[in-house]
N, C-alpha and C. Protein backbone atom coordinates (compact mmCIF):
# COMPACT_ATOMS: atom_id res chain seq x y z
N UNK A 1 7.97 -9.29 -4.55
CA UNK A 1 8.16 -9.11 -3.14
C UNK A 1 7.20 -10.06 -2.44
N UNK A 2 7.84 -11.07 -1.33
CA UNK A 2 6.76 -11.40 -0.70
C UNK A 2 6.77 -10.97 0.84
N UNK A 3 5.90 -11.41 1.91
CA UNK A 3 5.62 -10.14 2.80
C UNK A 3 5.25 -11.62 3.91
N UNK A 4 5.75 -12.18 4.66
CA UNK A 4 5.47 -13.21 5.38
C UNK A 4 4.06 -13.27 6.36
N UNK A 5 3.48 -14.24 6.52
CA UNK A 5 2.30 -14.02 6.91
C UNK A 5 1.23 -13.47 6.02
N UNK A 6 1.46 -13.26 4.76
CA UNK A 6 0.55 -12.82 3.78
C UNK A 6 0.35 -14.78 3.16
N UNK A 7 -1.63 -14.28 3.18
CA UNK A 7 -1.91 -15.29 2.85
C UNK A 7 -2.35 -15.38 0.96
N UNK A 8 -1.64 -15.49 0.58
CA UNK A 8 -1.68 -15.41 -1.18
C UNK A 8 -2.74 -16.53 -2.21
N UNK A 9 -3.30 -17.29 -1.39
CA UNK A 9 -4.07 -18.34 -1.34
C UNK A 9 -5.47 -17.94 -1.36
N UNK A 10 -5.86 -17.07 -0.43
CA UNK A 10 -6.74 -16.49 0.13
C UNK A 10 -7.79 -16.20 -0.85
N UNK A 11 -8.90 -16.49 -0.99
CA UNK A 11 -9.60 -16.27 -1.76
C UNK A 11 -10.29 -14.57 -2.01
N UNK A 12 -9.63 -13.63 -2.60
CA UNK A 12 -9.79 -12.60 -2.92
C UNK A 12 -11.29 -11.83 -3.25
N UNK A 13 -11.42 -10.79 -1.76
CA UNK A 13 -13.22 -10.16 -2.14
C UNK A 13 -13.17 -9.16 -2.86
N UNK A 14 -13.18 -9.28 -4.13
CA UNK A 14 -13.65 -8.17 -4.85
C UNK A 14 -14.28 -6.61 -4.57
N UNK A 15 -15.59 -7.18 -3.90
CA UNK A 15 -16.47 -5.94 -3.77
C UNK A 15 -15.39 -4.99 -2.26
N UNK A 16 -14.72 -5.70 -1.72
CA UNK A 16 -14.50 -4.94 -0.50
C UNK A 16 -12.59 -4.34 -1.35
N UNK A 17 -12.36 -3.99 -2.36
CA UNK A 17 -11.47 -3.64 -2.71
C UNK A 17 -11.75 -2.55 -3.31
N UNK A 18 -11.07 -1.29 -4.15
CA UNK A 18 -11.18 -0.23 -4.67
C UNK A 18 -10.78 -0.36 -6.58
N UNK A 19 -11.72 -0.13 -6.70
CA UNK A 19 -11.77 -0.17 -8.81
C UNK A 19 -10.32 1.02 -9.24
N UNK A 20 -9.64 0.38 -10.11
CA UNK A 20 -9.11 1.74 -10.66
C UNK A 20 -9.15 2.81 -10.66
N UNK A 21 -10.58 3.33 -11.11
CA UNK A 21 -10.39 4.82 -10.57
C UNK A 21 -11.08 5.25 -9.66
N UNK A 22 -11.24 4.55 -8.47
CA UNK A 22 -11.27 4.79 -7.21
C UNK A 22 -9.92 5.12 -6.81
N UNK A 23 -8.90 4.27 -7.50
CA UNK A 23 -7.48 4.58 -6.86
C UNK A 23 -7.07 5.92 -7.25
N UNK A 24 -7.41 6.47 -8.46
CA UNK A 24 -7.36 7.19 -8.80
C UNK A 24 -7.68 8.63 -8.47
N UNK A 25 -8.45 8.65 -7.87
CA UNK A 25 -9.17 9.53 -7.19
C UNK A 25 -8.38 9.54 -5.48
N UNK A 26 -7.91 8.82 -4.87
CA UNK A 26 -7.63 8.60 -3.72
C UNK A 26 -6.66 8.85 -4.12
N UNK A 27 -5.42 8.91 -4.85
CA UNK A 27 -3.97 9.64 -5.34
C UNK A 27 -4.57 10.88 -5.59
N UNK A 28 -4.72 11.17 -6.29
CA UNK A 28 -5.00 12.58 -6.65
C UNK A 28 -5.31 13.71 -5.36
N UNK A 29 -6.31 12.68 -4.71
CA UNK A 29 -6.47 13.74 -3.23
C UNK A 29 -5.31 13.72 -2.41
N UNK A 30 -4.41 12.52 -2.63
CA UNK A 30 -3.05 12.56 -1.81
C UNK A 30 -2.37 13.34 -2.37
N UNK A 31 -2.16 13.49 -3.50
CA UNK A 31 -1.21 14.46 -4.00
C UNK A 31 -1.50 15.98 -3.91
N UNK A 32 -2.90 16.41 -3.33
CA UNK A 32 -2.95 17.43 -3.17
C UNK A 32 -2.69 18.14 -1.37
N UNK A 33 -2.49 17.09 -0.63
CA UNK A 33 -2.02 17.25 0.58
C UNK A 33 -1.93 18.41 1.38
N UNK A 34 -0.27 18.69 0.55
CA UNK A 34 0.83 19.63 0.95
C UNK A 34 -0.88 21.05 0.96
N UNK A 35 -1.19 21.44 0.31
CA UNK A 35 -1.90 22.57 -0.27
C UNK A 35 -3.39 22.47 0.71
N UNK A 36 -3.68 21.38 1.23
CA UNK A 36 -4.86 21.53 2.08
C UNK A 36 -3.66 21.44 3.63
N UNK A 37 -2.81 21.92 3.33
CA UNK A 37 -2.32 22.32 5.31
C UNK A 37 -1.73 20.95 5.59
N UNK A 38 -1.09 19.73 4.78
CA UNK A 38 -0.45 19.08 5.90
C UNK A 38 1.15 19.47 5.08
N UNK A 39 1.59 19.05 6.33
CA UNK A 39 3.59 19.32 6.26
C UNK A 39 3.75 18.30 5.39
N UNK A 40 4.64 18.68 4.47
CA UNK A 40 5.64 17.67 3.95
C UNK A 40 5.67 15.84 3.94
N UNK A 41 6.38 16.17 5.39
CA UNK A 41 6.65 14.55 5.21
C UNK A 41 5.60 13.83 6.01
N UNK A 42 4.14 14.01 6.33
CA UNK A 42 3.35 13.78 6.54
C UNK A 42 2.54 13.02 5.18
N UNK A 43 2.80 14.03 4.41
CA UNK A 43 1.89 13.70 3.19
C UNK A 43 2.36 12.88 2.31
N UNK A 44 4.08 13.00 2.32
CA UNK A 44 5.14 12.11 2.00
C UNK A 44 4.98 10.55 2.46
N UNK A 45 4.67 10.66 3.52
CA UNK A 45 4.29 9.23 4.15
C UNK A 45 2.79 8.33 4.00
N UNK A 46 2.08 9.46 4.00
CA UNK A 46 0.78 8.95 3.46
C UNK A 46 0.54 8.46 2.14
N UNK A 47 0.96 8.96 1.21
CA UNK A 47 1.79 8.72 -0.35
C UNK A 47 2.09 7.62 -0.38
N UNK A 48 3.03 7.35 0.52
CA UNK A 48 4.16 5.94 0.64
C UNK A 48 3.10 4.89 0.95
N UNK A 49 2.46 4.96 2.17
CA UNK A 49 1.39 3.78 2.63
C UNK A 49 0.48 3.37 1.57
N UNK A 50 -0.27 4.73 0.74
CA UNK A 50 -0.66 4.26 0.02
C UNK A 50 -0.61 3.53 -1.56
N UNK A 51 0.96 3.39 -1.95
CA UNK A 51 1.14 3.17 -2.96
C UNK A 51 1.85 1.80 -2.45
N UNK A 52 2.18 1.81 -1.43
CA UNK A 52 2.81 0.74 -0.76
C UNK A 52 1.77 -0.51 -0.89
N UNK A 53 0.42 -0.44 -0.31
CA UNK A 53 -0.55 -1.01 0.14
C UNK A 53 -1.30 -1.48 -1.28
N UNK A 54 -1.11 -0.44 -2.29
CA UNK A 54 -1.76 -0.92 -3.66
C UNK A 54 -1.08 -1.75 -4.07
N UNK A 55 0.23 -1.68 -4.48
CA UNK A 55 1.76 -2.73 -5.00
C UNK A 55 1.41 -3.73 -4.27
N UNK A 56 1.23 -3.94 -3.02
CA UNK A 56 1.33 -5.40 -2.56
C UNK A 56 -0.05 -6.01 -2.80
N UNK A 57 -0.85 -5.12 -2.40
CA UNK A 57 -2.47 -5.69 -2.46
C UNK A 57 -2.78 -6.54 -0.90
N UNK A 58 -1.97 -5.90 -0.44
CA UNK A 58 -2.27 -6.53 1.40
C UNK A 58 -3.60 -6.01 2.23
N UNK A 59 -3.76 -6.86 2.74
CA UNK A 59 -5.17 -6.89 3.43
C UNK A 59 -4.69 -5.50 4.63
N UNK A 60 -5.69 -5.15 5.35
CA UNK A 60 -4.91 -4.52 6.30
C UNK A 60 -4.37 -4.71 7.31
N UNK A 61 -5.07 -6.14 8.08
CA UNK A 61 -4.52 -6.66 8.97
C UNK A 61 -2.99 -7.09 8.73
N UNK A 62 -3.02 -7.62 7.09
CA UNK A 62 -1.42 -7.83 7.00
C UNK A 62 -0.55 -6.79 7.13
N UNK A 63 -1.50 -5.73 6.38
CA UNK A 63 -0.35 -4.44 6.55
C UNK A 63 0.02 -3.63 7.47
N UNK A 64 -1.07 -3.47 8.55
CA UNK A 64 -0.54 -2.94 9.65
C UNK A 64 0.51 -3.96 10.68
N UNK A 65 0.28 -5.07 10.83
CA UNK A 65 1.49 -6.19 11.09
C UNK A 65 2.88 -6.51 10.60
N UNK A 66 2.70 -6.05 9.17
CA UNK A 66 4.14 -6.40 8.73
C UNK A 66 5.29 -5.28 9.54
N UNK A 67 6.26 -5.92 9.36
CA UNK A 67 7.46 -5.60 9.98
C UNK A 67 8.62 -5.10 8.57
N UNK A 68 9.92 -4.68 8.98
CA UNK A 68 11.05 -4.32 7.67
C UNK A 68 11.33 -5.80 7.62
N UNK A 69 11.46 -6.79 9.00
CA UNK A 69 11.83 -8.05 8.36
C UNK A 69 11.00 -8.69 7.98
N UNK A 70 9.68 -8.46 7.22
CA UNK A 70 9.33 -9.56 6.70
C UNK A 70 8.77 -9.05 5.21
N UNK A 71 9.87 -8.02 4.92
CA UNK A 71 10.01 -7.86 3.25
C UNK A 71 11.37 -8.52 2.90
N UNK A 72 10.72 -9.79 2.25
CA UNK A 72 12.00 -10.32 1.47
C UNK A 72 12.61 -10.01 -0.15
N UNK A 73 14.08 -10.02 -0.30
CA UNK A 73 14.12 -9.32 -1.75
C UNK A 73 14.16 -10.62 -2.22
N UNK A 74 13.33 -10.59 -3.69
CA UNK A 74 14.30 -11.69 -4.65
C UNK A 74 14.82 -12.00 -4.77
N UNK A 75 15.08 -13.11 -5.66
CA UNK A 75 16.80 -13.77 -5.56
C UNK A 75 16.72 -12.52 -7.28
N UNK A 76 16.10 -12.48 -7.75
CA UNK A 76 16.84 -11.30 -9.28
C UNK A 76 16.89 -10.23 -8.72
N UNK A 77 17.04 -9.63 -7.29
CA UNK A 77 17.25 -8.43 -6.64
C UNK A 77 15.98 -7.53 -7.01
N UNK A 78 15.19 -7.97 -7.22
CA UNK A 78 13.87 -6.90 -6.99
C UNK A 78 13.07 -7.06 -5.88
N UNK A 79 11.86 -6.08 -5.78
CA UNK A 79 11.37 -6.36 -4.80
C UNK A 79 10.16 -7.34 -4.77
């Protein structure tokens, strides 16, 4: 998938990113959501952003900017 306006070039900061099982830990508290009081598709969506945001590895400025049009599919139909 690429995501327009994502700069892929960009020389990547390590320290300001999250280790494995940091991610790990940050799912786990998402998945417990529903059970600390939020609704459904609240937590459903928070889920989404965040697995969304790991898969691409977008900065946040990219990610709060991107748009539906500027996810392009592959030409082998993936994302």
């Amino acid at each position: 998938m690429t995501v327009r306006g994502a700069h892929p070039r960009t020389p990547f900061a390590a320290a300001r990113a999250l280790e494995g099982r940091e991610w790990k830990t940050v799912r786990a508290f998402a998945d417990r959501l529903e059970r600390a009081g939020w609704k459904p598709p609240a937590a459903h969506r928070l889920r989404f952003v965040l697995d969304f945001g790991y898969a691409t590895g977008l900065r946040a400025r990219e990610f709060v900017a991107a748009t539906l049009g500027d996810i392009e599919v592959e030409t082998r139909g993936t994302w």
